[in-house]
N, C-alpha and C. Protein backbone atom coordinates (compact mmCIF):
# COMPACT_ATOMS: atom_id res chain seq x y z
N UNK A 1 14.48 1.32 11.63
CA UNK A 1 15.58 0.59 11.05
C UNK A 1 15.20 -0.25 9.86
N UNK A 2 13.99 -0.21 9.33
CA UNK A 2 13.20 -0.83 8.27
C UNK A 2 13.98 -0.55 6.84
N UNK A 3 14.42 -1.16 6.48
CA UNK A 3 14.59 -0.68 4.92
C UNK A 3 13.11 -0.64 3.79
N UNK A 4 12.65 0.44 3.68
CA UNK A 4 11.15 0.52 3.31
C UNK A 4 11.64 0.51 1.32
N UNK A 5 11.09 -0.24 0.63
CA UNK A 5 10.89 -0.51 -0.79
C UNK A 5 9.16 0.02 -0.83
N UNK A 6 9.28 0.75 -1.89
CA UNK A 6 7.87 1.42 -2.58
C UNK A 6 7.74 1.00 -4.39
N UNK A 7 6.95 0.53 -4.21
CA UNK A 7 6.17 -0.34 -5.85
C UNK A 7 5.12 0.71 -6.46
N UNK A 8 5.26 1.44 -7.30
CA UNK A 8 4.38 2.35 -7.77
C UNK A 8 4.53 2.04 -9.59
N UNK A 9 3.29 2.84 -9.78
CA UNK A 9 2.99 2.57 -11.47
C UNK A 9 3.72 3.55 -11.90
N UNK A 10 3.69 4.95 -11.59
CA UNK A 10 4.38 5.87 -11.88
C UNK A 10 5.04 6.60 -11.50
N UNK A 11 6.29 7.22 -12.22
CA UNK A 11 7.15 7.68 -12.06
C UNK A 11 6.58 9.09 -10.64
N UNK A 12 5.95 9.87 -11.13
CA UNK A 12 5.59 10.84 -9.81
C UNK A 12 5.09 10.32 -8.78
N UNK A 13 4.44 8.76 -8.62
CA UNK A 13 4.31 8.43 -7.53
C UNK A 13 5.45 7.89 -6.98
N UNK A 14 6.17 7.00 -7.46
CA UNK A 14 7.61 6.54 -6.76
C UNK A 14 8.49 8.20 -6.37
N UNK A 15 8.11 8.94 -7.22
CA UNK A 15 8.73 10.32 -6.58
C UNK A 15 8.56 11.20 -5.36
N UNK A 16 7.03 10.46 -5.20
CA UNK A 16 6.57 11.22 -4.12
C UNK A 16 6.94 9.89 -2.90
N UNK A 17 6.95 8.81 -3.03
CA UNK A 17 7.41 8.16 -2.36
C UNK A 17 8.60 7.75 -1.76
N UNK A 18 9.87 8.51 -2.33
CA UNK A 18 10.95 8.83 -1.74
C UNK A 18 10.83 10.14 -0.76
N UNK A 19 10.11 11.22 -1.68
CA UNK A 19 10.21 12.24 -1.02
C UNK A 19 9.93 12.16 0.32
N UNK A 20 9.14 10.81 0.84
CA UNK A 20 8.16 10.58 2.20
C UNK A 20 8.81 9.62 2.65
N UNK A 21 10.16 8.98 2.51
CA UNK A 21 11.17 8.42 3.02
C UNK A 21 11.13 7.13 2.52
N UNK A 22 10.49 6.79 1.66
CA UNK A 22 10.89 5.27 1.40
C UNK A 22 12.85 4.86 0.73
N UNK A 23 13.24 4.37 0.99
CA UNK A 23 14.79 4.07 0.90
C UNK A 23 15.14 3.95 -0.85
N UNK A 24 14.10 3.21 -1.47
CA UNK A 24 13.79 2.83 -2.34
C UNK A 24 12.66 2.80 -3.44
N UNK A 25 12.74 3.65 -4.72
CA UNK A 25 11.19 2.82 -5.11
C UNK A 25 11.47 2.23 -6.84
N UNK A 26 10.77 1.41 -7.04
CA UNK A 26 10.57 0.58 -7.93
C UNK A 26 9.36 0.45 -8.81
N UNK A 27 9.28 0.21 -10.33
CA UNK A 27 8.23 0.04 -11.12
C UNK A 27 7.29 -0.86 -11.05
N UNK A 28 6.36 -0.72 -10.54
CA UNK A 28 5.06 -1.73 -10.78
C UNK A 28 4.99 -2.58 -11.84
N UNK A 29 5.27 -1.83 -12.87
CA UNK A 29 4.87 -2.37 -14.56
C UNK A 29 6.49 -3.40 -14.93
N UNK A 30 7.15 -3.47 -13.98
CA UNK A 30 8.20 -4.07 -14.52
C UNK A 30 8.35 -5.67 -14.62
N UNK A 31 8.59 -6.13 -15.93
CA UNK A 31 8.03 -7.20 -16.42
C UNK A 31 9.12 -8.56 -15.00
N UNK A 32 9.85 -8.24 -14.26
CA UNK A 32 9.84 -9.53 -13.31
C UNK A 32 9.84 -8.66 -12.26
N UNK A 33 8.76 -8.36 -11.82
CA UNK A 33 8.50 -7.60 -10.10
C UNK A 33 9.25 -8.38 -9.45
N UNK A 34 9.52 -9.55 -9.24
CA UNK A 34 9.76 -10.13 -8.20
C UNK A 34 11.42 -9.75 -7.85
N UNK A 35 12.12 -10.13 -8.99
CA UNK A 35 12.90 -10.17 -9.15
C UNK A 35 13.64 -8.42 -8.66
N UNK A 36 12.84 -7.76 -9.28
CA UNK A 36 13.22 -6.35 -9.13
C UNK A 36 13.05 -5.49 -6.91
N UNK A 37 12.00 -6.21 -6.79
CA UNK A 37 11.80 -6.60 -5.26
C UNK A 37 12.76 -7.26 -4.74
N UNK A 38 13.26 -7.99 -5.20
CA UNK A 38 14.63 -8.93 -4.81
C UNK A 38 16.10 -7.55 -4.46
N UNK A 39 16.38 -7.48 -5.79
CA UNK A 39 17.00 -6.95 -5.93
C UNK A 39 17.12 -5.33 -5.18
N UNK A 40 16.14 -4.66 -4.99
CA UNK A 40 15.70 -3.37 -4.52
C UNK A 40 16.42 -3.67 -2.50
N UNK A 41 16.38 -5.16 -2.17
CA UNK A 41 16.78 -5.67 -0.72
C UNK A 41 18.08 -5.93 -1.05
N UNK A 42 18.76 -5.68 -1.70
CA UNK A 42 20.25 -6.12 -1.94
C UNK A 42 20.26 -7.53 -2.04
N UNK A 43 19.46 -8.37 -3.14
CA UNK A 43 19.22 -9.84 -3.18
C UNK A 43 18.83 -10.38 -2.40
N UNK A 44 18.10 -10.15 -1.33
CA UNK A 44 17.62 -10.97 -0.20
C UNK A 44 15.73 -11.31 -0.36
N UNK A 45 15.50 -11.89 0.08
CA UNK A 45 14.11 -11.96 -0.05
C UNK A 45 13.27 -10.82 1.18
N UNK A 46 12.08 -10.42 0.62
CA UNK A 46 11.87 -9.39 2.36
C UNK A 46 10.87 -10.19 3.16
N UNK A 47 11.40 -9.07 4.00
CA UNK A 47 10.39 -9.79 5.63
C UNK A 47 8.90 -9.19 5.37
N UNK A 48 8.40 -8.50 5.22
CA UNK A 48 7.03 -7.65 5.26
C UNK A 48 6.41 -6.87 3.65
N UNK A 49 5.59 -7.66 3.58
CA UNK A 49 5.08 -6.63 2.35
C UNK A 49 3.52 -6.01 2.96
N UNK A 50 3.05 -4.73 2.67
CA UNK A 50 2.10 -4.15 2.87
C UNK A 50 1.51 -3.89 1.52
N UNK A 51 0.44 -4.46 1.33
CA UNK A 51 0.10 -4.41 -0.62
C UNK A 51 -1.26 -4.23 -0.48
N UNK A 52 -1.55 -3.53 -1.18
CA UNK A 52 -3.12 -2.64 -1.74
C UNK A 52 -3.10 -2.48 -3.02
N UNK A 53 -2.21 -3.25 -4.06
CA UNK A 53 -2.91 -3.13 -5.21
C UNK A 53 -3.88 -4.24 -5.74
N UNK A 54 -3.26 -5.75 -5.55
CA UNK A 54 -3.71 -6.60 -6.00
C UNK A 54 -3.25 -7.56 -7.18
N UNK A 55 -3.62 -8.34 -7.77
CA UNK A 55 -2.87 -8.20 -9.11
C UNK A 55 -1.72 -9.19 -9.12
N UNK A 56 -0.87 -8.83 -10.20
CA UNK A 56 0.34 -9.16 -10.37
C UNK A 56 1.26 -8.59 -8.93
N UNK A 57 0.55 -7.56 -8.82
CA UNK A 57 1.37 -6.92 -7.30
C UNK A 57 1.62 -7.80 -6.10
N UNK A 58 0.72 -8.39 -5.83
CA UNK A 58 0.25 -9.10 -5.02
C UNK A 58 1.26 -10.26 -5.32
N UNK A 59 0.42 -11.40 -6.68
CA UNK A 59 1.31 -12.20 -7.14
C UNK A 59 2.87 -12.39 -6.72
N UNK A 60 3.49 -11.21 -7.29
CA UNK A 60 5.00 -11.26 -7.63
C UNK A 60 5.82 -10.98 -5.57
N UNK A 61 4.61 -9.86 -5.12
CA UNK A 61 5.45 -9.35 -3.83
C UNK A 61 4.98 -11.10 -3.19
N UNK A 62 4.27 -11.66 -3.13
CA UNK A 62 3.99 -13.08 -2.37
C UNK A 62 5.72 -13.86 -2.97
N UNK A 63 5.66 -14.23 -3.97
CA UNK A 63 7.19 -14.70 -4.61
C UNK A 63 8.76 -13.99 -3.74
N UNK A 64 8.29 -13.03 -3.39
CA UNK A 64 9.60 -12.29 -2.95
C UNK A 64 9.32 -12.28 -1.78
N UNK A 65 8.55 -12.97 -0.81
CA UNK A 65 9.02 -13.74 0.60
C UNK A 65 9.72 -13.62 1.12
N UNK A 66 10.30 -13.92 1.99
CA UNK A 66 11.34 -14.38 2.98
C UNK A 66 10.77 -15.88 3.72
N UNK A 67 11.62 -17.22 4.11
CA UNK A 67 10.93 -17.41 4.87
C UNK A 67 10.59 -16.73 6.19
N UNK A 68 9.50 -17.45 6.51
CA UNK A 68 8.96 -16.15 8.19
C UNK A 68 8.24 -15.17 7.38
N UNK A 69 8.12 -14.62 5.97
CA UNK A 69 7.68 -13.54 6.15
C UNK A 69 6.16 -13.04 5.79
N UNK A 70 5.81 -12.25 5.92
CA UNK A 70 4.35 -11.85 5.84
C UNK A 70 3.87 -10.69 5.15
N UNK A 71 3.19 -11.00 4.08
CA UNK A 71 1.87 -10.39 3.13
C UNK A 71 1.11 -9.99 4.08
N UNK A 72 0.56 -8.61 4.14
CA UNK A 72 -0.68 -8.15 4.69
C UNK A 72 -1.30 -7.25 3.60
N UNK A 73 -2.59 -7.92 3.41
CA UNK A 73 -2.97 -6.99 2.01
C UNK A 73 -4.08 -6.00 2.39
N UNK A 74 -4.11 -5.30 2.18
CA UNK A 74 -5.25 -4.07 2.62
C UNK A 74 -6.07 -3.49 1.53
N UNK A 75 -6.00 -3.96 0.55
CA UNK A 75 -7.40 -3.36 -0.71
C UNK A 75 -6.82 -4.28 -2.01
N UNK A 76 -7.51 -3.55 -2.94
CA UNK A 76 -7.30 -3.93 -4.19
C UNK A 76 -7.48 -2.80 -5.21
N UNK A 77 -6.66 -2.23 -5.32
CA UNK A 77 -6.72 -0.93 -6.10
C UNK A 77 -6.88 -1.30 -7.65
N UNK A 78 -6.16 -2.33 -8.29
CA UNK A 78 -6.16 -2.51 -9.38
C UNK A 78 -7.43 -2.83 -10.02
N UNK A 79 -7.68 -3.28 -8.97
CA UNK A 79 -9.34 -3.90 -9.02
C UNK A 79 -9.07 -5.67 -10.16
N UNK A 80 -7.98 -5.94 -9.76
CA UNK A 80 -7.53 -7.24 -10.64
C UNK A 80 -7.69 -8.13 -9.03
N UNK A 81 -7.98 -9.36 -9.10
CA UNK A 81 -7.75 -10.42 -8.04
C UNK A 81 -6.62 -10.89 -8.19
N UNK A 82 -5.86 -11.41 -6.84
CA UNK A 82 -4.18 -11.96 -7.38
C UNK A 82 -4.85 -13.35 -7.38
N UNK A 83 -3.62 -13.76 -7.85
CA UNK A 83 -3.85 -15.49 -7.69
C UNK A 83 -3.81 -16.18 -6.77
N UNK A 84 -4.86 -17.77 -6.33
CA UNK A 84 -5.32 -18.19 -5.35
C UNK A 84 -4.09 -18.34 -4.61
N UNK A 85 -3.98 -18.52 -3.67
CA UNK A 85 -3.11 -18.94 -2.10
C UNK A 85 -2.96 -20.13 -1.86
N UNK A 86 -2.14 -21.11 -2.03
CA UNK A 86 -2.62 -22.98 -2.17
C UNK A 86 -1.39 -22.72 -0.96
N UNK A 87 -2.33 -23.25 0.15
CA UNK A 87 -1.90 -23.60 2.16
C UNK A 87 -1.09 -23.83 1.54
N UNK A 88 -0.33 -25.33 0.87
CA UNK A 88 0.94 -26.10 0.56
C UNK A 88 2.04 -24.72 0.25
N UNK A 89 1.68 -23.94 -0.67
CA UNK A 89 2.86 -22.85 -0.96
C UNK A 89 3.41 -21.83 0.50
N UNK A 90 2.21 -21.81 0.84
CA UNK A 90 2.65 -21.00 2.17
C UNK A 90 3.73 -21.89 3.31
N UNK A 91 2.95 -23.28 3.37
CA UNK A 91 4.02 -24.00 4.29
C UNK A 91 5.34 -24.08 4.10
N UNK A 92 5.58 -24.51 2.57
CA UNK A 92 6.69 -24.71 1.88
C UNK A 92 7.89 -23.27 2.41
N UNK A 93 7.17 -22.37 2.16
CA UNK A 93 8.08 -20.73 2.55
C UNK A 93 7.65 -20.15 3.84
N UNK A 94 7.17 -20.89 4.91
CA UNK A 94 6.82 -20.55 6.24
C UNK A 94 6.02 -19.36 6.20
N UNK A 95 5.10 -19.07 4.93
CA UNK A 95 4.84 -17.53 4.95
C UNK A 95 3.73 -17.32 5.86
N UNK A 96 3.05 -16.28 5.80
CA UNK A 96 2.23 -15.46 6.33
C UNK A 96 1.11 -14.40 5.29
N UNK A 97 -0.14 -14.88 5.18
CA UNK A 97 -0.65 -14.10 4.07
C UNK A 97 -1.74 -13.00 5.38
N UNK A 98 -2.17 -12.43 5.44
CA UNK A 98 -3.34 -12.03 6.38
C UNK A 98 -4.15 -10.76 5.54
N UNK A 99 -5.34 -10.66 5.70
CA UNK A 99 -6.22 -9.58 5.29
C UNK A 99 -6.04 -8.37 6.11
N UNK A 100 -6.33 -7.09 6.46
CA UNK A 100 -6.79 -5.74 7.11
C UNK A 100 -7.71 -4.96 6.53
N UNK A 101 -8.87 -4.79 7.34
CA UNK A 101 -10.02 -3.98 6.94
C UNK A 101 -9.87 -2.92 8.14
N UNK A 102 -9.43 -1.81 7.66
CA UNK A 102 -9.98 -0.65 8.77
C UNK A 102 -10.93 -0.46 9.81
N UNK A 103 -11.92 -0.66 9.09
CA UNK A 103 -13.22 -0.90 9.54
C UNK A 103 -13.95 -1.68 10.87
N UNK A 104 -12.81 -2.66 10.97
CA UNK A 104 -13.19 -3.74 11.47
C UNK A 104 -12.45 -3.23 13.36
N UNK A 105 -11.61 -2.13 12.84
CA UNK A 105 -11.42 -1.67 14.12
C UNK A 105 -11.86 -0.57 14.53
N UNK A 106 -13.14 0.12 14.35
CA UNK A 106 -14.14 0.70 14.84
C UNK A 106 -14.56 0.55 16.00
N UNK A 107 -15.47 -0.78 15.89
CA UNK A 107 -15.93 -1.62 17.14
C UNK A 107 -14.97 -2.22 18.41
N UNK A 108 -13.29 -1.91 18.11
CA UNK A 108 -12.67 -2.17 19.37
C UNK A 108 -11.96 -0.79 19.89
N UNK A 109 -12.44 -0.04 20.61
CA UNK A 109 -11.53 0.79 21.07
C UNK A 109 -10.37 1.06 21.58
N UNK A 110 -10.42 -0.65 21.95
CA UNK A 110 -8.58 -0.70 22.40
C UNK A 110 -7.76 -0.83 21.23
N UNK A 111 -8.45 -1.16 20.07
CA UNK A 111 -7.23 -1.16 18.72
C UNK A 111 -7.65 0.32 18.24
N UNK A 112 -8.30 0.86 18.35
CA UNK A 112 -8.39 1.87 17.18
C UNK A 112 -8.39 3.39 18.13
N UNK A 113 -8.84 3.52 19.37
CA UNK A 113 -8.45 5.07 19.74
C UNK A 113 -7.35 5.57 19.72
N UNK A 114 -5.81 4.69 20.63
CA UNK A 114 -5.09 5.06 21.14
C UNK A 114 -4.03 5.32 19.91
N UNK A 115 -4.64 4.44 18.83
CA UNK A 115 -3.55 4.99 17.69
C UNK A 115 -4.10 6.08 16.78
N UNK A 116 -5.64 6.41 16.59
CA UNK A 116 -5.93 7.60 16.21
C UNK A 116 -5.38 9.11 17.33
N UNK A 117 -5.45 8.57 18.59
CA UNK A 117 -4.69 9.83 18.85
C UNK A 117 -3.28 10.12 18.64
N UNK A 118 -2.70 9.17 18.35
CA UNK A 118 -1.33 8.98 18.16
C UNK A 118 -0.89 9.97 16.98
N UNK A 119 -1.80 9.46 15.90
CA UNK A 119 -1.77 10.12 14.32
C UNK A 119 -2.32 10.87 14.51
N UNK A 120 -3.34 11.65 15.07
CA UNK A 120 -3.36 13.18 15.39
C UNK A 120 -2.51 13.83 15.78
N UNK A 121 -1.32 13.54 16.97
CA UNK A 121 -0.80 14.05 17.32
C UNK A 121 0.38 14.41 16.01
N UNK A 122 1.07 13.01 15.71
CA UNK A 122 1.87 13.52 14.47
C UNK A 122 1.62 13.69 13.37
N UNK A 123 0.27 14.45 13.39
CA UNK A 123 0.15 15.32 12.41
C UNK A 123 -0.13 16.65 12.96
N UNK A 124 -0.44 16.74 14.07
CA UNK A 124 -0.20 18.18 14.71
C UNK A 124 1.03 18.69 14.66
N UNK A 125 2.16 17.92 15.14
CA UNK A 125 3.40 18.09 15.34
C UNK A 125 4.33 18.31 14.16
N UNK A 126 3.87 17.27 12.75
CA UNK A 126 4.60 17.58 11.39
C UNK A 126 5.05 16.26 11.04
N UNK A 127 5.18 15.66 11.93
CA UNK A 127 5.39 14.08 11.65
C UNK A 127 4.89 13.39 10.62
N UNK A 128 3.82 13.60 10.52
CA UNK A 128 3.21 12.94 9.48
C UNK A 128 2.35 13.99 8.84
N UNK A 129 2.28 13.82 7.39
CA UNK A 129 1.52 14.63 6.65
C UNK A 129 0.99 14.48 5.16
N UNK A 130 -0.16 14.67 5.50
CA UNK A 130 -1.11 14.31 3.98
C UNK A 130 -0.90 14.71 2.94
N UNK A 131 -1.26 13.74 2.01
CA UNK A 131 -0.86 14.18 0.48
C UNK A 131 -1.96 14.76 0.01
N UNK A 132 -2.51 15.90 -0.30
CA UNK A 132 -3.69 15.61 -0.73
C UNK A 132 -3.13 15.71 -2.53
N UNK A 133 -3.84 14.97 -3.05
CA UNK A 133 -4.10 14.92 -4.76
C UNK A 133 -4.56 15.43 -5.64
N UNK A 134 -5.65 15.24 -5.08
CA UNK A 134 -7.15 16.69 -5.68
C UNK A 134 -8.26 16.09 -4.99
N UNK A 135 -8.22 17.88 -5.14
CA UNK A 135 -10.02 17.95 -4.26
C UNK A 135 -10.68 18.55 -5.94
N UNK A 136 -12.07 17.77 -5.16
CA UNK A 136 -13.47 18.24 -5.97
C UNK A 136 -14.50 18.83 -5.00
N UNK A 137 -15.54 19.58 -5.75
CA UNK A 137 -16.57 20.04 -4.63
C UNK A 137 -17.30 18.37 -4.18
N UNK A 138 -18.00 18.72 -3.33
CA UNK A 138 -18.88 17.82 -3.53
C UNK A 138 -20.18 17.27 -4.64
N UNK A 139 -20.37 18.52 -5.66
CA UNK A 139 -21.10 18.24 -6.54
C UNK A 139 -20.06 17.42 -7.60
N UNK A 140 -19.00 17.09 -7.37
CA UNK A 140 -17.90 16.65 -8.35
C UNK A 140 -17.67 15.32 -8.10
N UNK A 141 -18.80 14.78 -7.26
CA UNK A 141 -18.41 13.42 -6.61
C UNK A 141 -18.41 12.16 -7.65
N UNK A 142 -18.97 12.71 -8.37
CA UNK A 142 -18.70 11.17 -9.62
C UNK A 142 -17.34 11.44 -10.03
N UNK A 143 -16.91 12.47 -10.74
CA UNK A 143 -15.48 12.61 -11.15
C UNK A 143 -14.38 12.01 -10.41
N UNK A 144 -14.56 12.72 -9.02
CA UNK A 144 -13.69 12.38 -8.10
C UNK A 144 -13.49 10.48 -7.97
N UNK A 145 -14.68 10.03 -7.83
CA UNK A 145 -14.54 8.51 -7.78
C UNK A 145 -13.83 7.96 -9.21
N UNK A 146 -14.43 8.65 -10.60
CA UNK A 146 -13.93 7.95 -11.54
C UNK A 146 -12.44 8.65 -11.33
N UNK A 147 -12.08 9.38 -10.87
CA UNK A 147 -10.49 9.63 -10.87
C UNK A 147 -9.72 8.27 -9.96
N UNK A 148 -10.64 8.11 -8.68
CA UNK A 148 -10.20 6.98 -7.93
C UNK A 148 -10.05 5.67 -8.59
N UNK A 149 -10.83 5.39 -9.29
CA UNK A 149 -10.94 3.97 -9.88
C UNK A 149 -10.08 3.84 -10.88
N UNK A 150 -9.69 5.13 -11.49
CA UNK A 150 -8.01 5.23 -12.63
C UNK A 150 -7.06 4.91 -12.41
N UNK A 151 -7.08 5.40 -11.03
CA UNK A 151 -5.83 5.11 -10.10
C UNK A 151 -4.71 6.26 -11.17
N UNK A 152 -5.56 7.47 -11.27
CA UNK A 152 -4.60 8.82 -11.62
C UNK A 152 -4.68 9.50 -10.97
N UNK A 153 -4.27 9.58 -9.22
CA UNK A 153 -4.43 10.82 -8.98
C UNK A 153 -2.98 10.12 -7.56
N UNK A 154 -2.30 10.82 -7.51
CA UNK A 154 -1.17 10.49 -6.84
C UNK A 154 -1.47 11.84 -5.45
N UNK A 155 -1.97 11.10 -4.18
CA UNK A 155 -1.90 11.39 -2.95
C UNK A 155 -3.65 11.56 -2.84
N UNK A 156 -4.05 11.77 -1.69
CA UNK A 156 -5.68 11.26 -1.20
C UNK A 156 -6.56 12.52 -2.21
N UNK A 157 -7.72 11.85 -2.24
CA UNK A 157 -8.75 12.31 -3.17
C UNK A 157 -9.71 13.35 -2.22
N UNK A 158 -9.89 14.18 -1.76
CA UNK A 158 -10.94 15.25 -0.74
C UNK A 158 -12.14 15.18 -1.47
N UNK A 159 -13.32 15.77 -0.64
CA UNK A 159 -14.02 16.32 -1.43
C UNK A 159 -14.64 17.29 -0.09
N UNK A 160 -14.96 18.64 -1.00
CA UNK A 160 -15.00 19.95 -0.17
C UNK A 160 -16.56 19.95 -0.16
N UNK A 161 -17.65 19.52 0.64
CA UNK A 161 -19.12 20.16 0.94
C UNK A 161 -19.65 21.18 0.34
N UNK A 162 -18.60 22.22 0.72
CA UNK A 162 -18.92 23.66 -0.03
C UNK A 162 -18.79 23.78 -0.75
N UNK A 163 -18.62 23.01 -1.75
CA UNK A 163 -17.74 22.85 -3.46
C UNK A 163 -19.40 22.36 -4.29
């Protein structure tokens, strides 16, 4: 029942991001994100942002809040730092900022098996399904990273062993 908003740089990625059900998607590069985030909720402020770019991304989706609501940031793609977090701003808008490292749920098996089998399953089933972007061999592994760090390659980056 989520109304899901998608923030992309480009046009084929916001394309591919409808195609994968987001309700909505919107320009990254657009000179008042916030505002355009606003607006994308039918003027309301939102409850949940999930952000991996960083940046102004970061910045502007923190501004478009809700009170109660919560930032969870999971990378930094832009490879830009957003701007510092001052406690006082968060109190002021009851927000919620929190980090997620994947990684970090390795070492608990009660967070991390029961939902890897989960996502196996719906992706057995069709439920869910990968984008891939481009593959390289594995001798292509510098390319492949400098493609990652462009942030030009719209859906996951492979790389084939046998390649």
């Amino acid at each position: 029942g989520a109304k899901v908003i998608a923030v992309a740089s480009t046009q084929e990625k916001r394309d591919l991001a409808l195609s994968l059900g987001a309700d909505i998607a919107i320009d990254a590069n657009d000179p008042d994100l916030k505002s355009a985030i606003i607006a994308a909720n039918g003027g309301k402020r939102v409850d949940i942002v999930l952000e991996m770019v960083g940046g102004q991304t970061f910045d502007k989706s923190l501004e478009a809040l809700a009170h109660f609501g919560r930032l969870i940031t999971y990378g930094m793609a832009s490879r830009v730092a957003p701007t510092s977090v001052a406690p006082g701003s968060l109190m002021a808008g009851t927000k919620t900022v929190s980090g997620f490292w994947l990684s970090h749920c390795f070492a608990k098996p009660e967070l991390f098996h029961q939902v890897i089998a989960e996502l196996f399953t719906m992706i057995a089933d069709g439920r869910v399904r990968p984008v891939i972007g481009a593959r390289f061999g594995l001798s292509e592994a510098i390319q492949a990273h400098e493609q990652m760090r462009s942030r030009g390659s719209t859906g996951k980056i492979t790389l084939d062993p046998a390649r």
